[in-house]
N, C-alpha and C. Protein backbone atom coordinates (compact mmCIF):
# COMPACT_ATOMS: atom_id res chain seq x y z
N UNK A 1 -112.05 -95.91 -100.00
CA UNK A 1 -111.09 -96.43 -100.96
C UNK A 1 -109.95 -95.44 -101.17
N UNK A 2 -110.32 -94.00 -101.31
CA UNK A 2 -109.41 -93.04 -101.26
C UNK A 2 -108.47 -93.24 -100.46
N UNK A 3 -108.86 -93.41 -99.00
CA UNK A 3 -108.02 -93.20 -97.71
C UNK A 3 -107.32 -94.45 -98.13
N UNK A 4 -107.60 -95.72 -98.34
CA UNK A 4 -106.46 -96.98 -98.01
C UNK A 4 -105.24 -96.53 -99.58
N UNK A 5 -105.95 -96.36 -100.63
CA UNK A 5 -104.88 -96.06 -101.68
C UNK A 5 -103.84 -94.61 -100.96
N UNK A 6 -104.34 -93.60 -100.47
CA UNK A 6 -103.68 -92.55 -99.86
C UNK A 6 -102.51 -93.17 -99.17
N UNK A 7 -102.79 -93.98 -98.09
CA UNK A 7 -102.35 -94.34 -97.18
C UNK A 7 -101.31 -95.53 -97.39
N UNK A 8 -101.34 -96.55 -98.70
CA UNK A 8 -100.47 -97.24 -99.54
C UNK A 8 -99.26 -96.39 -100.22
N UNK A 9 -100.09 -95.13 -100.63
CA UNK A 9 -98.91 -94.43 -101.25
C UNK A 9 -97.66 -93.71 -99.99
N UNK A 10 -98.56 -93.32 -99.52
CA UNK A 10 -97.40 -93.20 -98.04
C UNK A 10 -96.32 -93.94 -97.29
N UNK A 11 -96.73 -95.11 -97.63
CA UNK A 11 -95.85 -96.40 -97.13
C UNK A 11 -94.91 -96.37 -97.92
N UNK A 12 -95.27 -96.56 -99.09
CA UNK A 12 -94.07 -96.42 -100.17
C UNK A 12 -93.27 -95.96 -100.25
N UNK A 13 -93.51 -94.62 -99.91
CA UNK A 13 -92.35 -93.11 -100.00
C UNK A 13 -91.75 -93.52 -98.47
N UNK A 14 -92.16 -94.24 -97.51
CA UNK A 14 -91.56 -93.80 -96.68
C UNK A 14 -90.22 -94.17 -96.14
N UNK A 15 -89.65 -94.96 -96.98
CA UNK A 15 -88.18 -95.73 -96.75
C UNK A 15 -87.67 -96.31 -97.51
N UNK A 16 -86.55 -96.94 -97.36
CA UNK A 16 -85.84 -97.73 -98.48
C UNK A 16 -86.17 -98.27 -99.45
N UNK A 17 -87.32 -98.83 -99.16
CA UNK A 17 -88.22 -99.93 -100.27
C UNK A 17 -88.24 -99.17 -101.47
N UNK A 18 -88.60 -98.16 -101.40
CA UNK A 18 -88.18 -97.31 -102.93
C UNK A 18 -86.81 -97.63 -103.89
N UNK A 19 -86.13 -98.09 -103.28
CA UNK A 19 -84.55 -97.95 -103.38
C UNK A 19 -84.39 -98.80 -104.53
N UNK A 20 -83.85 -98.13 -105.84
CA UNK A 20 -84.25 -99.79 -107.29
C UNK A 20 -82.44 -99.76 -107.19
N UNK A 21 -81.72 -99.68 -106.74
CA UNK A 21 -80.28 -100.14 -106.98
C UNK A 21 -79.25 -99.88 -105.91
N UNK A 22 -78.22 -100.16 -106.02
CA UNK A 22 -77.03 -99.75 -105.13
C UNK A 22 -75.41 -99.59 -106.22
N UNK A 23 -74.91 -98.51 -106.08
CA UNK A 23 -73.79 -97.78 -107.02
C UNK A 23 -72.34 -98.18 -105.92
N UNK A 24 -71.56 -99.44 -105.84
CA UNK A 24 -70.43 -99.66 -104.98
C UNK A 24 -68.99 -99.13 -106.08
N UNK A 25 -68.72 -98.36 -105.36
CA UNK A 25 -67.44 -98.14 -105.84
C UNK A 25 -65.92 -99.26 -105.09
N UNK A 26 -65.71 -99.58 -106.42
CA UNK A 26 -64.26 -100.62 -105.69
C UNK A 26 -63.07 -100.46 -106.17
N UNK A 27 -62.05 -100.45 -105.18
CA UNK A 27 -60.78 -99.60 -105.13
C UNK A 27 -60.01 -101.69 -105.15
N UNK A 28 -58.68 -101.48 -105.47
CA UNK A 28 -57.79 -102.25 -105.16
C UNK A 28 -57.38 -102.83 -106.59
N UNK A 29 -57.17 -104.30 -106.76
CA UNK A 29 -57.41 -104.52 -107.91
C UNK A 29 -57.96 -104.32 -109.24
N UNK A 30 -59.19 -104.19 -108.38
CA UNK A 30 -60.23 -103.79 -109.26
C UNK A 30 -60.52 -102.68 -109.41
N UNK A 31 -60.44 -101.08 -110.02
CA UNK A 31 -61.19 -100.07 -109.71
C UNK A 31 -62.20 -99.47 -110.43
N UNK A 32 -63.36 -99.31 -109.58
CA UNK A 32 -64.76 -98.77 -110.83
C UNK A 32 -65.72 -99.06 -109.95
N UNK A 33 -66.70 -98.53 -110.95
CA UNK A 33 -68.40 -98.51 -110.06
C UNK A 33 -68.81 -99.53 -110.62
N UNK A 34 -69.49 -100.34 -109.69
CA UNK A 34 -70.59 -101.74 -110.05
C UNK A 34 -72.01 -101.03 -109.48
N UNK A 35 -72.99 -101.50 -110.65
CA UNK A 35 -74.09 -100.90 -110.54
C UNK A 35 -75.03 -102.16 -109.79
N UNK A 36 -75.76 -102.44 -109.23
CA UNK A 36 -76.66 -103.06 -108.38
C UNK A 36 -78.37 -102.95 -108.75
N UNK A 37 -78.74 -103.40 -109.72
CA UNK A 37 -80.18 -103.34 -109.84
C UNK A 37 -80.96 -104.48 -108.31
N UNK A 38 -81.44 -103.97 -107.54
CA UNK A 38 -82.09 -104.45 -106.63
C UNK A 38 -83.55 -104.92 -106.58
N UNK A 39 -84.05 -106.41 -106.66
CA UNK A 39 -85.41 -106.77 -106.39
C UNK A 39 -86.17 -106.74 -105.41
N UNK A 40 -86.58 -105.21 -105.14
CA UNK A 40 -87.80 -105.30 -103.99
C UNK A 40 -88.88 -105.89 -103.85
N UNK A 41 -89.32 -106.59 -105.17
CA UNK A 41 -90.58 -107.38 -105.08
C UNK A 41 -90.09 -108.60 -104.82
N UNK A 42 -88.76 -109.33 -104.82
CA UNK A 42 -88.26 -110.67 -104.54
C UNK A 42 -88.11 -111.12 -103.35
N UNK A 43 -87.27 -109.80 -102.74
CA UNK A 43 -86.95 -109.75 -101.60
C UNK A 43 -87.14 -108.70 -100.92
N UNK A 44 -87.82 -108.29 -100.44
CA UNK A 44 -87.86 -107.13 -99.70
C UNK A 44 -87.26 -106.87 -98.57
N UNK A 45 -87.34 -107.62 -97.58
CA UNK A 45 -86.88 -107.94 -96.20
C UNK A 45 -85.09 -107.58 -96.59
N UNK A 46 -84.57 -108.27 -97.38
CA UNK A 46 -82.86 -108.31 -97.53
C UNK A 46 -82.96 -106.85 -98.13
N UNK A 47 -83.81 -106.20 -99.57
CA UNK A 47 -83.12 -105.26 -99.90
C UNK A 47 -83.46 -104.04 -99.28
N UNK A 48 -84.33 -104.12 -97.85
CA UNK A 48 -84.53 -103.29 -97.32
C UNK A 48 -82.85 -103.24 -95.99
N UNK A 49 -82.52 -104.29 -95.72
CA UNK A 49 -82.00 -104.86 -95.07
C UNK A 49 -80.23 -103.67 -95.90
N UNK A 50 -80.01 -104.35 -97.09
CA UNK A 50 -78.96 -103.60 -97.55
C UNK A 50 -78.64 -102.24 -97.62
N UNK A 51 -80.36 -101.62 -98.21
CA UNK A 51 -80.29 -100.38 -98.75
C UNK A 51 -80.29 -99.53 -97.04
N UNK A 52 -80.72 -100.13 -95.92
CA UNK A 52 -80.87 -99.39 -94.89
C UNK A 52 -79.08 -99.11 -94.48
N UNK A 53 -78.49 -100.36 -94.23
CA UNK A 53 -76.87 -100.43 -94.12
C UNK A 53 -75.83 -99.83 -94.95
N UNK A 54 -76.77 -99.38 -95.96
CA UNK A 54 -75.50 -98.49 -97.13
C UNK A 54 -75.92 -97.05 -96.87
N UNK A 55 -77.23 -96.55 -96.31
CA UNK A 55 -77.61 -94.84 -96.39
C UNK A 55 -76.71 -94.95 -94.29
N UNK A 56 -76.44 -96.25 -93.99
CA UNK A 56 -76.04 -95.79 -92.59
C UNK A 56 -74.37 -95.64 -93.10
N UNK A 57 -73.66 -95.86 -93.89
CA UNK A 57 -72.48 -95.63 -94.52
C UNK A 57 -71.91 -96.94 -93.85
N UNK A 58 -72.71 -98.48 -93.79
CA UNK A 58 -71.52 -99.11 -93.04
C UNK A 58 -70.96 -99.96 -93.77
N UNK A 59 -71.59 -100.03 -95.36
CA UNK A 59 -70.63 -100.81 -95.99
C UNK A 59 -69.38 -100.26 -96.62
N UNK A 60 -69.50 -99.15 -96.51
CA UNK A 60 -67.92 -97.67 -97.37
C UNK A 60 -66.98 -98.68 -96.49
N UNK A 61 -65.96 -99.00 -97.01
CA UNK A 61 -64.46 -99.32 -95.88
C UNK A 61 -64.74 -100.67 -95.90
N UNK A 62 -65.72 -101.35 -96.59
CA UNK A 62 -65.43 -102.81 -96.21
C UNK A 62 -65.09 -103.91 -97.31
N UNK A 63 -64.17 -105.11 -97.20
CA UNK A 63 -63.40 -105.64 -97.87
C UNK A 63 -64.32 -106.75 -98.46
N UNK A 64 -63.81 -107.07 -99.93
CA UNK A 64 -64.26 -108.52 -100.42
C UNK A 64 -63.37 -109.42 -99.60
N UNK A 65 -64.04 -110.21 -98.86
CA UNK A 65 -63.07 -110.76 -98.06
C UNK A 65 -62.74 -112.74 -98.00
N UNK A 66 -63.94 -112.84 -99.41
CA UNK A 66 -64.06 -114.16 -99.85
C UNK A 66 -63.99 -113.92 -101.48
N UNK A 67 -63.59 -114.51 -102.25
CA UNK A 67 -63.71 -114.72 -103.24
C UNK A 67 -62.87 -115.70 -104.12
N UNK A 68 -63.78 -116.50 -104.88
CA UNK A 68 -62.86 -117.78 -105.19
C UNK A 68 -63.61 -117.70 -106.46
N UNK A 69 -62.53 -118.06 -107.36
CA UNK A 69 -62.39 -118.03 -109.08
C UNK A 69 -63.80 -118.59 -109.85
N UNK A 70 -64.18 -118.12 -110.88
CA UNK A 70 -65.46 -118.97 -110.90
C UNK A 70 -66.79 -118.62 -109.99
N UNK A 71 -66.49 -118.34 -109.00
CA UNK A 71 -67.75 -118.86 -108.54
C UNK A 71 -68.38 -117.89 -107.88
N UNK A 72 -67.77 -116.85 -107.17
CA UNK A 72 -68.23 -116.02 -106.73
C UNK A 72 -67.48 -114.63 -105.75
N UNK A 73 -67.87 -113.57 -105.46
CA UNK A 73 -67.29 -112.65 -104.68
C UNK A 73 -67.96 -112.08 -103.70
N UNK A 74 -67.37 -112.46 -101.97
CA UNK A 74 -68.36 -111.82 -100.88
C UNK A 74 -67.96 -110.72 -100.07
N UNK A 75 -68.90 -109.92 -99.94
CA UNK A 75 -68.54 -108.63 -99.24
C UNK A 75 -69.36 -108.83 -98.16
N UNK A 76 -69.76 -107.58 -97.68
CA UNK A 76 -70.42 -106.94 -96.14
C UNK A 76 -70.50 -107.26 -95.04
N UNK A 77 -69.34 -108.05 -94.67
CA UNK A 77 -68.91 -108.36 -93.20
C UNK A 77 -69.01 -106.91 -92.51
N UNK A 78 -69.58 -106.11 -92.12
CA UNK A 78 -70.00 -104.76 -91.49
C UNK A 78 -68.68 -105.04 -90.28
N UNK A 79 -68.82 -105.56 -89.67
CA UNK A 79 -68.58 -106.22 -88.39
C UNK A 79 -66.94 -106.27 -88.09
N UNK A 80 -65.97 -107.33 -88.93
CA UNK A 80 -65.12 -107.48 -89.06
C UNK A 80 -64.23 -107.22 -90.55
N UNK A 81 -64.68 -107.10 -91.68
CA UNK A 81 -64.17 -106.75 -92.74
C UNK A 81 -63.87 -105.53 -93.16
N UNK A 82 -63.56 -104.70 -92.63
CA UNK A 82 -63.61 -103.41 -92.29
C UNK A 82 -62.06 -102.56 -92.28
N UNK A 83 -61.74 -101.23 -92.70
CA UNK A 83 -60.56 -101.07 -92.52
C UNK A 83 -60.44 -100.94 -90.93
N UNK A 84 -59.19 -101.45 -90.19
CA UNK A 84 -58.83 -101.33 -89.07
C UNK A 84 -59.73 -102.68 -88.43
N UNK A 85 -60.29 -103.90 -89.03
CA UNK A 85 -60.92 -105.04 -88.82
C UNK A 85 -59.75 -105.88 -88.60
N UNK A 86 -60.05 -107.21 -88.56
CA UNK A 86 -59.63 -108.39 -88.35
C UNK A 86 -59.48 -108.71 -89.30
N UNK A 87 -58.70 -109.00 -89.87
CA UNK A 87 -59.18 -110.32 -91.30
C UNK A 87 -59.44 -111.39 -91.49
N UNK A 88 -58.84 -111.86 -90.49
CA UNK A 88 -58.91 -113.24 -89.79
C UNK A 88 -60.46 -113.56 -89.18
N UNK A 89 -60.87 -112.39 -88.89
CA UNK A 89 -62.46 -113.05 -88.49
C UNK A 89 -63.43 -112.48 -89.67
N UNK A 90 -63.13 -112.19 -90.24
CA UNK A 90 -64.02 -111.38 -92.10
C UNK A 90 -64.69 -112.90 -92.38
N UNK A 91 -66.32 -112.85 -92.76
CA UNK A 91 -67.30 -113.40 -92.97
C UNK A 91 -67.93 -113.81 -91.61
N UNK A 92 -67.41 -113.97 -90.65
CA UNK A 92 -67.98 -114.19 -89.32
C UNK A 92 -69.30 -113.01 -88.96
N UNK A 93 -68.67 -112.14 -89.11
CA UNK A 93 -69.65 -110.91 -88.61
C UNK A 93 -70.95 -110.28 -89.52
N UNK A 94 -71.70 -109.70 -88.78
CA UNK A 94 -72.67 -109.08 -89.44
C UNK A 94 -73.07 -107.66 -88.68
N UNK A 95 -74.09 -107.04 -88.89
CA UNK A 95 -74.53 -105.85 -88.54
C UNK A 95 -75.35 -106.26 -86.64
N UNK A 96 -75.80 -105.07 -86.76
CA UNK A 96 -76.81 -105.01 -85.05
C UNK A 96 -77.76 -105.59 -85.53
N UNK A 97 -78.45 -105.58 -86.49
CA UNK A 97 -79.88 -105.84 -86.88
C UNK A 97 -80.27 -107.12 -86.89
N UNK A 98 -81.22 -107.85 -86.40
CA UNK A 98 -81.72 -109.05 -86.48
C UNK A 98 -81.47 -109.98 -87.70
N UNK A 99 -81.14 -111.14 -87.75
CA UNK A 99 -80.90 -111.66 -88.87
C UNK A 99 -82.59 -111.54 -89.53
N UNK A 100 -82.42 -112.28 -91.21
CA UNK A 100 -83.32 -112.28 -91.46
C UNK A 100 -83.74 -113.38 -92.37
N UNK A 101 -85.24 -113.53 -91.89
CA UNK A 101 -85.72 -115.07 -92.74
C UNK A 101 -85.75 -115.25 -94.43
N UNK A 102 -85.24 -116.36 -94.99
CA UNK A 102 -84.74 -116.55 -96.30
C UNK A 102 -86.41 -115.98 -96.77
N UNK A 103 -85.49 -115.19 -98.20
CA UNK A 103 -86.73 -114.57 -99.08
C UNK A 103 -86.42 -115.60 -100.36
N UNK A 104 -86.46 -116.78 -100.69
CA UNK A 104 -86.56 -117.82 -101.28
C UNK A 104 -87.10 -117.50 -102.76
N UNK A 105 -86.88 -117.72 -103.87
CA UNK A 105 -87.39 -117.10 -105.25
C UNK A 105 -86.74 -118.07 -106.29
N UNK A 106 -87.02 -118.27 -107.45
CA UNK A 106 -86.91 -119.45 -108.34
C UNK A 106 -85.88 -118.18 -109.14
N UNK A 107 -85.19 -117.53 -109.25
CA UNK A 107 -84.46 -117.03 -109.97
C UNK A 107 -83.37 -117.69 -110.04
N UNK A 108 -82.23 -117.81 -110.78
CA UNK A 108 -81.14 -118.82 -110.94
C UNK A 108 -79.91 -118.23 -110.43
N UNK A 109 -78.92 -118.62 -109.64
CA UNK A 109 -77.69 -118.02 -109.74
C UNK A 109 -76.81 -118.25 -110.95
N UNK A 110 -76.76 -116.85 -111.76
CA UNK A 110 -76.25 -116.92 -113.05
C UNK A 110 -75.11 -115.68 -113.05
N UNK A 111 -74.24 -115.47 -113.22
CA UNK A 111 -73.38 -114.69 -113.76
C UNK A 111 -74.10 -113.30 -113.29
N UNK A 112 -73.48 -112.34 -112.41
CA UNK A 112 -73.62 -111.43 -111.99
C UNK A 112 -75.09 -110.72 -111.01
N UNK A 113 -75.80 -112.06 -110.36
CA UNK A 113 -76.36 -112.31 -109.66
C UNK A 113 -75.96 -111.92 -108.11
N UNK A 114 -77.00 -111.17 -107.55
CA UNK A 114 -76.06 -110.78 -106.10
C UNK A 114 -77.25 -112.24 -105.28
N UNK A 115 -76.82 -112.92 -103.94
CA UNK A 115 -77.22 -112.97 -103.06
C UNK A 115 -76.47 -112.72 -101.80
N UNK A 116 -77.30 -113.26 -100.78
CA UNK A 116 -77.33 -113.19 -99.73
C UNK A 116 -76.80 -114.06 -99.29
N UNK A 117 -75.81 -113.87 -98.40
CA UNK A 117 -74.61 -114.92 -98.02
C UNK A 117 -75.25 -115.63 -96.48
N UNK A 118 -75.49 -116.41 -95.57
CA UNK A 118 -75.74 -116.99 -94.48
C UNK A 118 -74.87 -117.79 -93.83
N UNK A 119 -75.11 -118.21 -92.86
CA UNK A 119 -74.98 -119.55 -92.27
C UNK A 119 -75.70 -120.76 -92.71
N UNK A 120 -75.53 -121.96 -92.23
CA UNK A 120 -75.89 -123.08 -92.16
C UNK A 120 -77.59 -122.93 -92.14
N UNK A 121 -78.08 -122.18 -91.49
CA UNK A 121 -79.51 -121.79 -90.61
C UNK A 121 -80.02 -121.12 -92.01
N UNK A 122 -80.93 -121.58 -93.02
CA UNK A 122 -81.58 -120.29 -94.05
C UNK A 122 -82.20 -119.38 -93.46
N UNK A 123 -82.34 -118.92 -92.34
CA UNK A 123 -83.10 -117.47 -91.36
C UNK A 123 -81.89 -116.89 -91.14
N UNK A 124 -80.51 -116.95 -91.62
CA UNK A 124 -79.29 -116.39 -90.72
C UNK A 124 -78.66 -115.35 -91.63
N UNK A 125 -78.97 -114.55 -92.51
CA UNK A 125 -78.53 -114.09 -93.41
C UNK A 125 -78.85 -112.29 -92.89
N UNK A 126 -77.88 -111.45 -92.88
CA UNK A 126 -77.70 -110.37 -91.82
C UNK A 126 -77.19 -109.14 -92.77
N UNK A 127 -75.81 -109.49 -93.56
CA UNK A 127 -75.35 -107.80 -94.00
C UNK A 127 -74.41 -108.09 -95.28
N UNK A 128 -74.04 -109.50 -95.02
CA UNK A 128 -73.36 -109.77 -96.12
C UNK A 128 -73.91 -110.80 -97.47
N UNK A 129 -73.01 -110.06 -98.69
CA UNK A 129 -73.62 -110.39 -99.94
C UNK A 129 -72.64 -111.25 -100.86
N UNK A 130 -73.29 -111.70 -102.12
CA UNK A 130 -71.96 -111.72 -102.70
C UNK A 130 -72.30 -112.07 -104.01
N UNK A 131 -71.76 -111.79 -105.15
CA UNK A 131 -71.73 -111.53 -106.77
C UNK A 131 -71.41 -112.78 -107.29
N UNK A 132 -71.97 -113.32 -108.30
CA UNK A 132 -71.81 -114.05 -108.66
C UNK A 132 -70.55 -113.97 -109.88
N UNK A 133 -69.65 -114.93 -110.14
CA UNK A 133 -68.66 -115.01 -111.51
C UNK A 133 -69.30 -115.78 -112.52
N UNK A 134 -70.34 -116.54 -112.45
CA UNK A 134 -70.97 -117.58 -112.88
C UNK A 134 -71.97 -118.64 -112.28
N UNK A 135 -72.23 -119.11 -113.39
CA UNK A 135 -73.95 -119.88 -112.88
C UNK A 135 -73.62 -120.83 -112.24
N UNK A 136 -74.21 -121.12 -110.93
CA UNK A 136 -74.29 -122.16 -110.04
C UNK A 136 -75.57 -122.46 -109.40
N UNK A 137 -76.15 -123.45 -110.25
CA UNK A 137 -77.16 -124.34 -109.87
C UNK A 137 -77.86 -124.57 -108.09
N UNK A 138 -76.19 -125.37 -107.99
CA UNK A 138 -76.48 -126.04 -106.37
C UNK A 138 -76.99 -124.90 -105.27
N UNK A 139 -77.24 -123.47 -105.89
CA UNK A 139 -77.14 -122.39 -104.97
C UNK A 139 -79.03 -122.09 -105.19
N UNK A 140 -79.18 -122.53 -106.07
CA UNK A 140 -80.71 -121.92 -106.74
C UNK A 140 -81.65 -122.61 -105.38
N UNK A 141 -82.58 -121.77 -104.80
CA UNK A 141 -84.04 -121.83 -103.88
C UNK A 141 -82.92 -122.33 -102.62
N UNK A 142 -82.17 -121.95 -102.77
CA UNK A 142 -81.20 -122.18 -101.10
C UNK A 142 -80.59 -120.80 -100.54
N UNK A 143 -80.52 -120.23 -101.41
CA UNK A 143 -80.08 -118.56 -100.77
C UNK A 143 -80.70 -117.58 -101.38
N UNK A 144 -80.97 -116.32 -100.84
CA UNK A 144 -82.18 -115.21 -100.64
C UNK A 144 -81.22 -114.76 -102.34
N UNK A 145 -82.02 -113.99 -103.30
CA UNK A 145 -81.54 -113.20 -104.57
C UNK A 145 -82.21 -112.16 -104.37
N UNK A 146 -81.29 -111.31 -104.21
CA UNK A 146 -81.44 -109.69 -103.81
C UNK A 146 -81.12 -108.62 -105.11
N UNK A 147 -80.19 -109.02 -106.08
CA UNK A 147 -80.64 -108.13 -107.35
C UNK A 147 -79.71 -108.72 -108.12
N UNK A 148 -79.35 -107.79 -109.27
CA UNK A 148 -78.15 -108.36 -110.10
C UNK A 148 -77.51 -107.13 -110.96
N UNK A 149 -76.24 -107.52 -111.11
CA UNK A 149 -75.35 -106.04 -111.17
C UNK A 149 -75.19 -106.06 -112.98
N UNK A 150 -76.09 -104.52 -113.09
CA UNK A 150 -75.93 -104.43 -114.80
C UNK A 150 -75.53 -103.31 -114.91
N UNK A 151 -74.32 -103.18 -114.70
CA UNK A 151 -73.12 -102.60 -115.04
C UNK A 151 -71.95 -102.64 -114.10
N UNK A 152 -70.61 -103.12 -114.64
CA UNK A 152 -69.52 -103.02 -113.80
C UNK A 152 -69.05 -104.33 -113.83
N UNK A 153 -69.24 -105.34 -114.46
CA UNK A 153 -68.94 -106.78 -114.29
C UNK A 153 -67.92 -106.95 -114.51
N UNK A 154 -67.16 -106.20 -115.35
CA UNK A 154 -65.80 -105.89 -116.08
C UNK A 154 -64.84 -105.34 -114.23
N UNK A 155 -65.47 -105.10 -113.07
CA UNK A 155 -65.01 -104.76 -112.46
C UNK A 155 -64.90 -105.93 -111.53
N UNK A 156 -66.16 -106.07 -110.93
CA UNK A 156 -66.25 -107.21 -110.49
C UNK A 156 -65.47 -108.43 -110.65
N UNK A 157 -65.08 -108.97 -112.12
CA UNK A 157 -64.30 -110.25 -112.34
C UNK A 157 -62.65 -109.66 -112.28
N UNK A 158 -62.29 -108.21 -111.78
CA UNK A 158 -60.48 -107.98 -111.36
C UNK A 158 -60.47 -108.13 -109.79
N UNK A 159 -61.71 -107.91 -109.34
CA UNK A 159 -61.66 -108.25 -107.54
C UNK A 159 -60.44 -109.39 -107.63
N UNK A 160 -59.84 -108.93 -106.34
CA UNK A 160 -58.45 -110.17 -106.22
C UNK A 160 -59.11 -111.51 -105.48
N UNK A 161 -58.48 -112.63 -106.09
CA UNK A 161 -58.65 -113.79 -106.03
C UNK A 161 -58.47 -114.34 -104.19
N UNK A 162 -59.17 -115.05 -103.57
CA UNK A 162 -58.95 -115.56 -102.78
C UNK A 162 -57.74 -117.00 -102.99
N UNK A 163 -56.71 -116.87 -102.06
CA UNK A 163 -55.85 -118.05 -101.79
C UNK A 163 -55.93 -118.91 -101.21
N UNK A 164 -56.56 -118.05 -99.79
CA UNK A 164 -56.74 -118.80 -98.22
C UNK A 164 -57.89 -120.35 -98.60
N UNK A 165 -57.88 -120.58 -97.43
CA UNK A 165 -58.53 -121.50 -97.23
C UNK A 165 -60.16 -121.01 -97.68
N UNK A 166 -60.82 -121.81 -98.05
CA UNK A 166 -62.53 -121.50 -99.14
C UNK A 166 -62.61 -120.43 -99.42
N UNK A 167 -61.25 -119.90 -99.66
CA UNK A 167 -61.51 -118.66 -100.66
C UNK A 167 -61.17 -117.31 -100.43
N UNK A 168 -60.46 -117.32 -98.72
CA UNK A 168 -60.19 -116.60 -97.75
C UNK A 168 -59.26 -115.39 -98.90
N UNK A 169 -59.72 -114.29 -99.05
CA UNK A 169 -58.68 -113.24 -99.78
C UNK A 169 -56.88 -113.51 -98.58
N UNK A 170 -55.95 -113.07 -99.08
CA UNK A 170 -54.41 -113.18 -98.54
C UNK A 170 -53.92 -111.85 -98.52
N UNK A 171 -53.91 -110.79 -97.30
CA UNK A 171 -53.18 -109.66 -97.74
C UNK A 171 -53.90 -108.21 -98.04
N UNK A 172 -53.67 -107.83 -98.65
CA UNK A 172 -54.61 -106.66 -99.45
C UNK A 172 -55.95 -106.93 -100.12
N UNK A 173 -56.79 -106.79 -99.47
CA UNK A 173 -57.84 -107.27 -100.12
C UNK A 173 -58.87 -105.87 -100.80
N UNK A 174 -59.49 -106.17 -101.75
CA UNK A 174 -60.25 -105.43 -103.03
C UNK A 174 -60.73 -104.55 -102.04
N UNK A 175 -61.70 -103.24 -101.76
CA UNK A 175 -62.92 -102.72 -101.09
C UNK A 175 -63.90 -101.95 -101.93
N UNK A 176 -64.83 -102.13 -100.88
CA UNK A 176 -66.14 -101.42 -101.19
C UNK A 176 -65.67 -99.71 -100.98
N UNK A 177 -64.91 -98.96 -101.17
CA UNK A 177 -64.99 -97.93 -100.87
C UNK A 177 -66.03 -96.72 -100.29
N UNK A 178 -67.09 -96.63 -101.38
CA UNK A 178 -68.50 -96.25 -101.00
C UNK A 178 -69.96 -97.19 -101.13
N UNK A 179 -70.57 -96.90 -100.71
CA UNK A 179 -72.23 -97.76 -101.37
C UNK A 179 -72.85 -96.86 -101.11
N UNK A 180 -73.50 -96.41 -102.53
CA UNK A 180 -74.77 -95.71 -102.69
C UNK A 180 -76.22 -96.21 -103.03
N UNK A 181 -77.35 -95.97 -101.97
CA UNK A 181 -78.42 -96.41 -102.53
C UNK A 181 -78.54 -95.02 -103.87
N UNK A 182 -79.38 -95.87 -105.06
CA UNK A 182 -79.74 -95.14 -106.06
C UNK A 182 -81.59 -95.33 -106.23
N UNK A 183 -82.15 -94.50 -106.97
CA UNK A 183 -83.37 -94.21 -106.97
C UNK A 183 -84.04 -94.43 -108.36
């Protein structure tokens, strides 16, 4: 019994999964730290998924590159949202890493709620996230909920408004400057 509890505690320490938040600093419109309380017991798979992509530094430099009034704000296009990116292809892209299968949970999308942004496919969900402005129902047991930001919301709702087409940011768009996993 010793050895399997020993050997549980080892797992634990040994990676991200420890990880209870993420600290994004955002420059542009908006400037300030948004704090990220992260659910590893909800989702594990995604917030292992995030917290691994923020200690690799690949979300620092990358743009909110969706965001539409009300409803929500998306980041971590790794891929294309990026300084010296495309903008034009921002939400298309994701990281190297295998997508990953929906971590499904009865929590509500409510006002400062992060999930997990996808494709069409609920297994397709890879690097990018996105904050909620407010509660939206039609989103609840259809996309992965990876944590929710308690502190910085005051930052979050100056992110600049998308114009483009579903929300497409126009121009200068907000960034993630840094992402820190926190402990």
């Amino acid at each position: 019994m010793r050895k399997v509890l020993l050997s549980a505690a080892l797992v634990a320490l040994a990676g991200p999964a420890l990880a209870t938040g993420l600290d994004i600093q955002v420059e542009g419109e908006a400037n300030g730290l948004v704090h990220i309380d992260l659910f590893e017991d909800v989702a594990p798979q995604h917030v292992e998924r995030i917290t691994t992509l923020a200690e690799q530094g690949a979300y620092d430099g990358v743009w909110f590159h969706r965001v539409i009034d009300g409803f929500m704000a998306q980041t971590g296009d790794v891929e294309f949202a990026k300084e010296g990116g495309d903008m034009r292809m921002a939400g298309r892209g994701g990281s190297d890493l295998p997508n990953l299968p929906a971590e499904f949970s009865d929590i509500p999308f409510e006002r400062g709620v992060v999930g997990m942004a996808r494709a069409n496919d609920p297994n397709s969900a890879n690097s990018q996230f996105f904050i909620m402005f407010g509660p939206t129902p039609q989103l609840n047991g259809q996309y992965t909920v990876v944590g929710e930001v308690t502190e910085g919301m005051d930052v979050v709702d100056k992110i600049k408004l998308g114009s483009g087409p579903n929300g497409a940011v126009v121009g200068a768009a907000d960034m993630m400057t840094s992402v820190t996993v926190t402990e």
